[in-house]
Protein backbone atom coordinates (compact mmCIF):
# COMPACT_ATOMS: atom_id res chain seq x y z
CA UNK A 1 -20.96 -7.39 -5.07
CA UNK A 2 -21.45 -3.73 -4.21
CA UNK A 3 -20.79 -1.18 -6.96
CA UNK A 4 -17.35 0.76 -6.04
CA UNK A 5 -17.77 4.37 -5.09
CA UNK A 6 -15.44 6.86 -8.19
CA UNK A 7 -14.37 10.57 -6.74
CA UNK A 8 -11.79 12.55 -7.72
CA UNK A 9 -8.92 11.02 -5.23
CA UNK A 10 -8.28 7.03 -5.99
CA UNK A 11 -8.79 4.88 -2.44
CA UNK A 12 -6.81 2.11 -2.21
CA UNK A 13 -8.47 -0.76 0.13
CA UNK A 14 -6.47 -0.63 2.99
CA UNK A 15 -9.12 -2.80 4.70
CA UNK A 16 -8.20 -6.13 3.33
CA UNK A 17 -4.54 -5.36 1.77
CA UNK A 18 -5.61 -5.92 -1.78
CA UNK A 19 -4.18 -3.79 -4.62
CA UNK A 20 -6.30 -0.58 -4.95
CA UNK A 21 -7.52 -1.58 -8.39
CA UNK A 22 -7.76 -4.74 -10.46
CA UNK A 23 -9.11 -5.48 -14.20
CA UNK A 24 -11.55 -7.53 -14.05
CA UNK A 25 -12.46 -10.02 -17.44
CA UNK A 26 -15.52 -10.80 -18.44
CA UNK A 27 -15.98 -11.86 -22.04
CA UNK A 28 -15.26 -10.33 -25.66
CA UNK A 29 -17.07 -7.09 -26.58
CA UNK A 30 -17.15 -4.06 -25.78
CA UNK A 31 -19.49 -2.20 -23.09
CA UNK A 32 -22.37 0.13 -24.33
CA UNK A 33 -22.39 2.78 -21.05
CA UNK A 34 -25.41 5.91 -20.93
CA UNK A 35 -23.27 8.59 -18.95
CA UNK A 36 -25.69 11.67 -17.75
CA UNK A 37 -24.51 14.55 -15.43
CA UNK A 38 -25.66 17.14 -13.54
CA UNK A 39 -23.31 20.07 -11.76
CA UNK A 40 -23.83 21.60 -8.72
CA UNK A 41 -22.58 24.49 -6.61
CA UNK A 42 -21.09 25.98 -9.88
CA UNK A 43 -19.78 29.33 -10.25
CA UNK A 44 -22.96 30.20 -12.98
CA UNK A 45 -24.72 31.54 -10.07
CA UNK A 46 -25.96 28.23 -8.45
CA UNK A 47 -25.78 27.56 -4.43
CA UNK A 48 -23.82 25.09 -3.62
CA UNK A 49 -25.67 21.46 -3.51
CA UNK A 50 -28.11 23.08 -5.97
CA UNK A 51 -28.38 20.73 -9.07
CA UNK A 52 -27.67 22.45 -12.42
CA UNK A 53 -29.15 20.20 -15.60
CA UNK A 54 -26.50 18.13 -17.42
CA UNK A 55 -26.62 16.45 -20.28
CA UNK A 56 -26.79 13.04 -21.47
CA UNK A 57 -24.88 10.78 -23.68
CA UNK A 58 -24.31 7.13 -24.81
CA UNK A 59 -21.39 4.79 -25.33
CA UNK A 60 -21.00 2.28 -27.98
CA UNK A 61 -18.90 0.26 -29.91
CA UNK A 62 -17.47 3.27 -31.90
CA UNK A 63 -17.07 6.02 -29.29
CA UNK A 64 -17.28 6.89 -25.86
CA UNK A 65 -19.72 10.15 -25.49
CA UNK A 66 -20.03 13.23 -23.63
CA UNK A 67 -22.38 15.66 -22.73
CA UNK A 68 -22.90 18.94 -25.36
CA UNK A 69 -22.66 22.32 -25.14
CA UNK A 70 -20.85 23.84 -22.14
CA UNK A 71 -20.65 22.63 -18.52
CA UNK A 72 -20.58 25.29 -15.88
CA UNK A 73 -16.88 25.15 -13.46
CA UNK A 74 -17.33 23.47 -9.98
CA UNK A 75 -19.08 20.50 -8.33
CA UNK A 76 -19.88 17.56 -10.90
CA UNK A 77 -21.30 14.90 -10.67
CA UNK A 78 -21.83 12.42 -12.93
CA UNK A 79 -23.60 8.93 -13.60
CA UNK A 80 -22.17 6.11 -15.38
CA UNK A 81 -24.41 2.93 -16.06
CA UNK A 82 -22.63 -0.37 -17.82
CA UNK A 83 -25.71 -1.90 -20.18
CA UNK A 84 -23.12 -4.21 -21.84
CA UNK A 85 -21.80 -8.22 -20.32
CA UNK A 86 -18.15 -6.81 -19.74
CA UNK A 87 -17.17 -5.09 -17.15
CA UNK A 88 -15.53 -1.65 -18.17
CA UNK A 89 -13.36 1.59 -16.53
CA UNK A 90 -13.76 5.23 -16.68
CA UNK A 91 -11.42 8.22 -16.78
CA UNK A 92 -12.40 11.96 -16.75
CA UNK A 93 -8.97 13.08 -18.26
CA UNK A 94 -7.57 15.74 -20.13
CA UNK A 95 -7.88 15.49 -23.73
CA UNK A 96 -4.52 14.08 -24.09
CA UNK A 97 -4.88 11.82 -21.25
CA UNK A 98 -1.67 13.45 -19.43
CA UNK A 99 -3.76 14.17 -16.25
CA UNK A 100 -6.78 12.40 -14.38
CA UNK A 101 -9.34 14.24 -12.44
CA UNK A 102 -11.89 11.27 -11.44
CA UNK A 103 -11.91 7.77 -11.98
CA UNK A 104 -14.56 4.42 -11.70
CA UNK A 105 -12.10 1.82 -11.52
CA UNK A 106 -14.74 -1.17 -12.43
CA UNK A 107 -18.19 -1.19 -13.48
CA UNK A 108 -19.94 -4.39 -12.61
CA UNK A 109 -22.81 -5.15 -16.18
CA UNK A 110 -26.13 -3.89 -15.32
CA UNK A 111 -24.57 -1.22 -12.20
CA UNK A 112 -24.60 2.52 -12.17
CA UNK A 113 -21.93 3.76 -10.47
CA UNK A 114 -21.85 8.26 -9.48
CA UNK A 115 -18.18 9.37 -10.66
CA UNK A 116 -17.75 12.88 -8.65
CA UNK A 117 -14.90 15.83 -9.06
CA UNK A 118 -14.60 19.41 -9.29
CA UNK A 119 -13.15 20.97 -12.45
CA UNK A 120 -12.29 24.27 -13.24
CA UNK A 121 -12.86 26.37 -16.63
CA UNK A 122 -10.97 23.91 -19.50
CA UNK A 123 -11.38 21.41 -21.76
CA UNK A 124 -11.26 17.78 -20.36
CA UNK A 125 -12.38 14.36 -21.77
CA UNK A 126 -13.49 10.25 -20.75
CA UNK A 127 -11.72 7.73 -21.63
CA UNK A 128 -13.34 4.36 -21.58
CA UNK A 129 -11.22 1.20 -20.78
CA UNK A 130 -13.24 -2.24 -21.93
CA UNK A 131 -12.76 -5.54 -20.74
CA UNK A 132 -11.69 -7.22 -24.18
CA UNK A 133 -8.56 -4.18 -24.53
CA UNK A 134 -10.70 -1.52 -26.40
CA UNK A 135 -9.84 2.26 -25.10
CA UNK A 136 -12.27 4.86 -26.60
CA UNK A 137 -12.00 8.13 -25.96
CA UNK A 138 -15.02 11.12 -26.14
CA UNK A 139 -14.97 14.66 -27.84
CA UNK A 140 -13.69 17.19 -25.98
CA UNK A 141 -16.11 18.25 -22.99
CA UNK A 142 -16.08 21.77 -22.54
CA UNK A 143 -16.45 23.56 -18.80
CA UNK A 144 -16.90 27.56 -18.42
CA UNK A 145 -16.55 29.75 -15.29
CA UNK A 146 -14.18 29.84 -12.27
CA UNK A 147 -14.83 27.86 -9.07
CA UNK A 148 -12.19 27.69 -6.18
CA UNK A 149 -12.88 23.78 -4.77
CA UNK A 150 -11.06 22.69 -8.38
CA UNK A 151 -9.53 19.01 -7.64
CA UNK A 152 -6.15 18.92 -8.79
CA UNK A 153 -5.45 16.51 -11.78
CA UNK A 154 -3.02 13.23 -11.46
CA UNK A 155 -0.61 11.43 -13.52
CA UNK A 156 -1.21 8.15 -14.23
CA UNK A 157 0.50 5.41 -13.76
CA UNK A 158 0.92 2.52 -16.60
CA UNK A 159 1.87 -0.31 -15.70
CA UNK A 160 5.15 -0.75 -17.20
CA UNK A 161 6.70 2.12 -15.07
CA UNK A 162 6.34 -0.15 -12.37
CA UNK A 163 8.64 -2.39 -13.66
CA UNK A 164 11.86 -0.69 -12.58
CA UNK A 165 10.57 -0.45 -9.06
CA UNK A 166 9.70 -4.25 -8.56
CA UNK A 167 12.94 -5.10 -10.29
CA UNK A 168 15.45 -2.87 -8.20
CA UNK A 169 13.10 -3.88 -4.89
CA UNK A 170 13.39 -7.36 -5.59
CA UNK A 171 17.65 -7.09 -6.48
CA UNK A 172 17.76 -5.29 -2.94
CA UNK A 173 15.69 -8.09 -1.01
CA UNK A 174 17.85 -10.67 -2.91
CA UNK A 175 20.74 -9.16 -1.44
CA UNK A 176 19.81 -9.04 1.67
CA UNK A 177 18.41 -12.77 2.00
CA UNK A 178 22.05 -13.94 2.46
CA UNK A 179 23.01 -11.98 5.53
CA UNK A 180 19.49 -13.57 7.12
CA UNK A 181 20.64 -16.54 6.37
CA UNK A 182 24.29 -15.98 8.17
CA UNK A 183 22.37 -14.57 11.01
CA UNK A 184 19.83 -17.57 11.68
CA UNK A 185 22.86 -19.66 11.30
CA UNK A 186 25.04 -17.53 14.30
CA UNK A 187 21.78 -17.92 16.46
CA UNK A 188 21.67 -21.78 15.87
CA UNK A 189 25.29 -21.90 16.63
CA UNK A 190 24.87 -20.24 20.00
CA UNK A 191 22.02 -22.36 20.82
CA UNK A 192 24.22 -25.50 20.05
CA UNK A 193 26.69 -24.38 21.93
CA UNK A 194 24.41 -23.50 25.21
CA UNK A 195 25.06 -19.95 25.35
CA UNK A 196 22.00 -18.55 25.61
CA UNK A 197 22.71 -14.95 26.49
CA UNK A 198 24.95 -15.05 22.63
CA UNK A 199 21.40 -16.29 21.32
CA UNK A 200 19.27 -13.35 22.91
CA UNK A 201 21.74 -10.93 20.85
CA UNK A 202 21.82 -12.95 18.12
CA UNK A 203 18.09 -13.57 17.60
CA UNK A 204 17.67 -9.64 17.58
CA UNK A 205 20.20 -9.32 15.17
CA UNK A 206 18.63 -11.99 12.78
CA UNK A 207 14.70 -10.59 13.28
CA UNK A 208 16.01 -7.19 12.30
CA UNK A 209 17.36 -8.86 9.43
CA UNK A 210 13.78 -10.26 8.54
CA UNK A 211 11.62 -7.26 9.30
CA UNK A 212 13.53 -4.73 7.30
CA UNK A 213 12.32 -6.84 4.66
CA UNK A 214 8.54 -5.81 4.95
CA UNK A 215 7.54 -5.10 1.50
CA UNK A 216 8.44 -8.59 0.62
CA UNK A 217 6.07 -10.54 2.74
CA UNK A 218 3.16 -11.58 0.36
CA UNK A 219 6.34 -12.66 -1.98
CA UNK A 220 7.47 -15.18 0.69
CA UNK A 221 4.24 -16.85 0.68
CA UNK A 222 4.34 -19.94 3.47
CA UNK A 223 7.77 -19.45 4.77
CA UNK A 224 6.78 -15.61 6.18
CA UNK A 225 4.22 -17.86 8.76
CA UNK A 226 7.06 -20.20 8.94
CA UNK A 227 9.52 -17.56 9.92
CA UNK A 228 7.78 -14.68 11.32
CA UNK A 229 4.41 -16.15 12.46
CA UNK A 230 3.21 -14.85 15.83
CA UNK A 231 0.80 -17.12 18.01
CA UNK A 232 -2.43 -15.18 17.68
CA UNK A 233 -5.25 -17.19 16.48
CA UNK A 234 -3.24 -20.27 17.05
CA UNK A 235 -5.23 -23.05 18.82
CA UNK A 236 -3.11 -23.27 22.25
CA UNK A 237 -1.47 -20.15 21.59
CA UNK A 238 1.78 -20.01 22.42
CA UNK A 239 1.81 -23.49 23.87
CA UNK A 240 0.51 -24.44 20.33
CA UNK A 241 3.15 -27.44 19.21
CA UNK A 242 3.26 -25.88 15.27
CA UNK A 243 3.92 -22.73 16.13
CA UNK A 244 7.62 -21.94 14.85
CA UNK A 245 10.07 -19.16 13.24
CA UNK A 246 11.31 -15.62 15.54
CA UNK A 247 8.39 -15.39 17.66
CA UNK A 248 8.55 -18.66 19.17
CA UNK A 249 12.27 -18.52 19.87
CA UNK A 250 11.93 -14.94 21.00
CA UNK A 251 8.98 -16.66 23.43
CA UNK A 252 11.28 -19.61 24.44
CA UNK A 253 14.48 -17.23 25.55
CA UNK A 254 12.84 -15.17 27.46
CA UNK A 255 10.60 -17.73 29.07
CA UNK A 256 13.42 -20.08 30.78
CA UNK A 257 13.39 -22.66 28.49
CA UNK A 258 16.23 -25.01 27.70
CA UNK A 259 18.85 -24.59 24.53
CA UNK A 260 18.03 -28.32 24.16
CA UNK A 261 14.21 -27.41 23.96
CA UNK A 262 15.22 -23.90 21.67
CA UNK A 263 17.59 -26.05 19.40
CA UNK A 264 15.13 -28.02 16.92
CA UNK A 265 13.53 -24.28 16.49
CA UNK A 266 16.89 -22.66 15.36
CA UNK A 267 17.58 -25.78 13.22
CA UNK A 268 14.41 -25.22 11.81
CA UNK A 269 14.77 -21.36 11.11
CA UNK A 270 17.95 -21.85 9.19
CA UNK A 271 16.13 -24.48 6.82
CA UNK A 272 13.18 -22.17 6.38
CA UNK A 273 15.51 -19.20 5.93
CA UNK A 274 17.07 -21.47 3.17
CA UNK A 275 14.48 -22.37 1.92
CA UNK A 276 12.95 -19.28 0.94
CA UNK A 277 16.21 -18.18 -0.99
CA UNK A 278 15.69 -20.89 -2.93
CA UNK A 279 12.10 -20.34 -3.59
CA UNK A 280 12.08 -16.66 -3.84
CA UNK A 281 13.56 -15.78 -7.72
CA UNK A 282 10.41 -17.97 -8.65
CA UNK A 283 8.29 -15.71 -6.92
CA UNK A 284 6.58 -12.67 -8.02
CA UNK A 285 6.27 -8.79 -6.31
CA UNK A 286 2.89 -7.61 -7.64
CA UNK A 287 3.30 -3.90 -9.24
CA UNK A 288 0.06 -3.33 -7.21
CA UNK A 289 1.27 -4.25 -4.16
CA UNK A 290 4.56 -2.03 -3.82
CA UNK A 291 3.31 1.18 -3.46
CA UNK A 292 0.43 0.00 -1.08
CA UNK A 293 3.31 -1.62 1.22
CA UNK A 294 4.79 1.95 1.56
CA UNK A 295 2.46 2.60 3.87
CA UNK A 296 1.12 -0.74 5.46
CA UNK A 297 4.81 -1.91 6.85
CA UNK A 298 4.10 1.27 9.09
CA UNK A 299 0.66 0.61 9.51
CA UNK A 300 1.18 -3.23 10.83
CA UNK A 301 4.46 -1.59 13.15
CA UNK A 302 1.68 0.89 14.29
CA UNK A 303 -0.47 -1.98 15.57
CA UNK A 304 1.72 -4.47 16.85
CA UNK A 305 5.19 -2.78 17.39
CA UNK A 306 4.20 0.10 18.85
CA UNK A 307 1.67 -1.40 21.15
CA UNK A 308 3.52 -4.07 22.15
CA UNK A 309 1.62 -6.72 20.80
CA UNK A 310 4.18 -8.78 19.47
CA UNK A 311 6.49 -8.48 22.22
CA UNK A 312 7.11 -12.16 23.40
CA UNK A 313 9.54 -11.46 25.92
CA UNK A 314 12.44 -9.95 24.67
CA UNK A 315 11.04 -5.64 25.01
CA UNK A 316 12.35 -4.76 21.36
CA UNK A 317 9.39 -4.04 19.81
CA UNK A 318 10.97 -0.36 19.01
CA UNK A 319 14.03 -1.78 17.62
CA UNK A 320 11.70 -4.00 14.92
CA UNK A 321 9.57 -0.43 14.68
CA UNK A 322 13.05 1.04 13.42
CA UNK A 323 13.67 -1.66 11.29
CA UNK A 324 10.34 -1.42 9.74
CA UNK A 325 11.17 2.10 8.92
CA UNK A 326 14.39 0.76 7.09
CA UNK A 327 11.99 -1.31 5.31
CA UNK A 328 9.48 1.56 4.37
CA UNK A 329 12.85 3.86 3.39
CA UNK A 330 14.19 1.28 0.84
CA UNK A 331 10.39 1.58 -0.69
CA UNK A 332 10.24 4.70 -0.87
CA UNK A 333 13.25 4.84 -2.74
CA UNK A 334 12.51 2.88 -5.69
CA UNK A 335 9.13 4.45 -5.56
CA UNK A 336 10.58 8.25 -5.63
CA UNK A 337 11.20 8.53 -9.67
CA UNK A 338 7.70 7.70 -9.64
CA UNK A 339 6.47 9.91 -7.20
CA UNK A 340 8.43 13.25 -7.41
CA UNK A 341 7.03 14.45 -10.66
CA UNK A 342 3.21 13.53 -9.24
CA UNK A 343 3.81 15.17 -6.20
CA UNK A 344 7.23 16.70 -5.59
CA UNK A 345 6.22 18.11 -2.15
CA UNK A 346 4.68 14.94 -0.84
CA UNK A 347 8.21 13.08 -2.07
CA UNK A 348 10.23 15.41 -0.24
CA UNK A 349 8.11 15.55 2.85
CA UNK A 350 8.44 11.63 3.21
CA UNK A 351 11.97 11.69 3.39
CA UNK A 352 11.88 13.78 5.81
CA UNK A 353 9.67 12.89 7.96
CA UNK A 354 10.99 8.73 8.25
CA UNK A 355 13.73 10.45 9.06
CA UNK A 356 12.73 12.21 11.83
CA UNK A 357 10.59 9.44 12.92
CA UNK A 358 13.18 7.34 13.03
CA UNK A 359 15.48 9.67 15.15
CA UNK A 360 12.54 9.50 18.05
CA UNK A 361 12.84 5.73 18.11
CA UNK A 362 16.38 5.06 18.19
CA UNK A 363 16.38 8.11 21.09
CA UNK A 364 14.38 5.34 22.96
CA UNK A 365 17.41 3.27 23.66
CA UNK A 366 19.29 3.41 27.57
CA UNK A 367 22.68 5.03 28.21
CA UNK A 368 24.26 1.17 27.43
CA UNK A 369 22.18 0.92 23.96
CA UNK A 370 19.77 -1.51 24.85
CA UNK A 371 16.18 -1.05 23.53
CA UNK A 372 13.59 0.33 26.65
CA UNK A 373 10.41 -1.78 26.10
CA UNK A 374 7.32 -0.16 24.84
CA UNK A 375 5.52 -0.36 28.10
CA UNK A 376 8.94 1.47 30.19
CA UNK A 377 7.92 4.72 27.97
CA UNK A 378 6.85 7.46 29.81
CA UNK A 379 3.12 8.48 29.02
CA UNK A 380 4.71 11.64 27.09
CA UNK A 381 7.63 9.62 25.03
CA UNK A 382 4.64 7.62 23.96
CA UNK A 383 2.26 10.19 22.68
CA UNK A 384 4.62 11.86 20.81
CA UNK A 385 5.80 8.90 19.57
CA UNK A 386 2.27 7.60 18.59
CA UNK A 387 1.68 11.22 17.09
CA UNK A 388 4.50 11.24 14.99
CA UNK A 389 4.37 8.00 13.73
CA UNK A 390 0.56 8.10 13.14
CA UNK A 391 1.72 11.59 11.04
CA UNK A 392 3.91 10.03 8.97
CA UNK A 393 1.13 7.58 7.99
CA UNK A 394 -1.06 9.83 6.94
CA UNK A 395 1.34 11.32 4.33
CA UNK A 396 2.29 7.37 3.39
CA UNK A 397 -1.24 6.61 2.99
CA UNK A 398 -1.32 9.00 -0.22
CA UNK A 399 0.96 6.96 -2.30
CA UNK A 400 -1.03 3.66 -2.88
CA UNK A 401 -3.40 6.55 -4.69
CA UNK A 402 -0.90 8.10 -6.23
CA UNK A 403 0.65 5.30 -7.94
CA UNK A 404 -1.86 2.34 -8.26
CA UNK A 405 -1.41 1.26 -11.91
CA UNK A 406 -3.67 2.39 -14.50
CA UNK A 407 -3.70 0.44 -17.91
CA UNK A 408 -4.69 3.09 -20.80
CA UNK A 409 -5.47 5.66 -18.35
């Protein structure tokens, strides 16, 4: 496993949807580390890129070290090696630990891993996190001089203070779980009763139901494949006999098949749908995993709303692309007491901004209401669009960072 690359801004792995950071435990003990550093492009005369000599300092089972004497303000960078069997974490803080200003979120036994920032003149500290529960923190480490590239320090966030968010999201999504249910159940009515132009508006009414519930969807485990699943990867595709949930009704309705072929499907979404009420208070919303889905629900909406992708007939991939931004709004929310104090501006921006987004796409709608397909967009609606929403996701993508939890930070 490659050793994780530590700067001064925390990046959460969007790649594969995992929580930014994760304790790792390996064993009793704790972790003897040999820190050295070197500064660069200070303001004590050096060129930038010039290295300035550091100094260097072990880590034991008593303390966590730091270099002596005076550091000069600017570029650092410094080296952190784990000599020790457990794996261990590393804060450059301020002495009372109220701010962070880089971070190694693992160190794998026998890896050196460069931990990289930018401090101004001050006194600052490193806190080492072990693998067994042990926190140590270093002496004061002193840095002189002024330097203009100073990173900004960040709150962190212990885990705990995620518990109010995951409570009040998961209240909100058990709320909600009852209307899908009544709207599944008016779908499979109309498809028992062979009206099948009553199902096409009821089947949008029920997805929207689902989709505004985006945060949720690694809580729902199987029944989000069940429900939601589209037919990509699938064997036969959309021909493929276990395909079931939205998608495949969505396919069947607008693909001239029979409310005697559509009916076992409905039947089947209702029992899912009731199904996962029943399972859901057993299952969990990882603290990890809320603020990272403040930005993916938009991020999956981008790829397969937005394009079209998941349109199986039906053109109201901008009506799901609203209700993901219902979704990302009711995250936000319970992620706002968090987030204001660690970045007021970015808090108020957000709310803005879904806002406004969501204006554009309900503007995308014809003079009787009904949703113009992605693909009836006219080359400007859509680059606007596109630019907008890919805006707003590059504000989004700073809260995962922002808020990942940090035990003992």
């Amino acid at each position: 496993m490659p050793s994780p690359v530590a700067t001064h801004v925390p990046a959460p792995d969007r790649e594969s949807g995992r929580k930014p950071w994760s304790w790792r435990r390996a064993g009793a003990g704790v972790a003897a580390l040999v820190v050295a550093a070197v500064c660069a492009g200070s303001a004590a005369g050096a060129g930038a890129g010039t290295a300035v000599p550091g100094g260097a300092f072990g880590v034991d089972a008593t303390r966590c070290g730091a270099p002596g004497g005076r550091l000069p303000a600017g570029r650092l960078a410094f080296t952190v090696t784990d000599r020790a069997t457990p794996y261990a974490t590393v804060y450059l803080t301020s002495p009372d630990g109220a701010e962070v200003y880089a971070e190694i979120p693992w160190i794998a036994p026998g890896h050196t891993v460069a931990l990289n920032t930018a401090l101004s003149a001050g006194s600052y500290a490193f806190r080492c996190v072990f693998s067994d529960g042990t926190v140590r923190t270093s002496r004061p480490l002193a840095v002189a001089g002024r330097t203009d590239d100073a990173v900004a320090g960040y709150r962190p966030v212990p885990d705990l203070a995620m518990t109010a968010p995951v409570n009040a999201y998961r209240a909100w999504v058990a709320a909600a779980l009852p209307g899908l249910l009544t709207a599944a159940r008016a779908l499979d009515s109309a498809v028992a009763h062979g009206d099948l132009a009553a199902a096409r508006s009821r089947w949008l009414t029920a997805h929207l139901a689902y989709e505004r519930l985006g945060a949720a969807y690694t809580a729902f485990g199987d029944f989000d494949d069940a429900i939601d699943g589209r037919a990509d990867g699938l064997p036969q595709g959309v021909d493929s006999p276990d395909w079931t949930g939205f998608h495949r009704i969505e396919y069947d309705l607008w693909h001239g098949h029979s409310a005697a072929d559509l009916r076992p499907l409905t039947t089947r979404l209702v029992s899912d749908v009731a199904g996962l009420i029943r399972d859901f208070p057993s299952e969990d919303v990882d603290p990890g995993d809320l603020p990272l889905r403040s930005h993916e629900i938009l991020e999956n909406a981008m790829q397969f709303q937005l394009t079209g992708a998941a349109d199986y007939g039906s053109g109201t991939t901008l009506a799901t692309l609203d209700a993901n931004l219902d979704g990302t709004r009711e995250v936000l929310g319970v992620l706002t007491p968090l987030l204001r104090p660690r970045d007021p501006r970015l808090a108020s921006s957000l709310t803005r901004e879904v806002s406004a987004v969501q204006a554009q796409v309900r503007s995308c709608r014809s003079a009787n209401g009904t949703w113009i397909p992605v693909r009836q967009l006219t080359a400007t609606q859509f680059r606007s669009l596109e630019g907008d929403l890919g805006g707003l996701l590059e504000q989004l993508a700073e809260v995962p960072g922002l808020l990942a939890p940090r035990t003992s930070a």
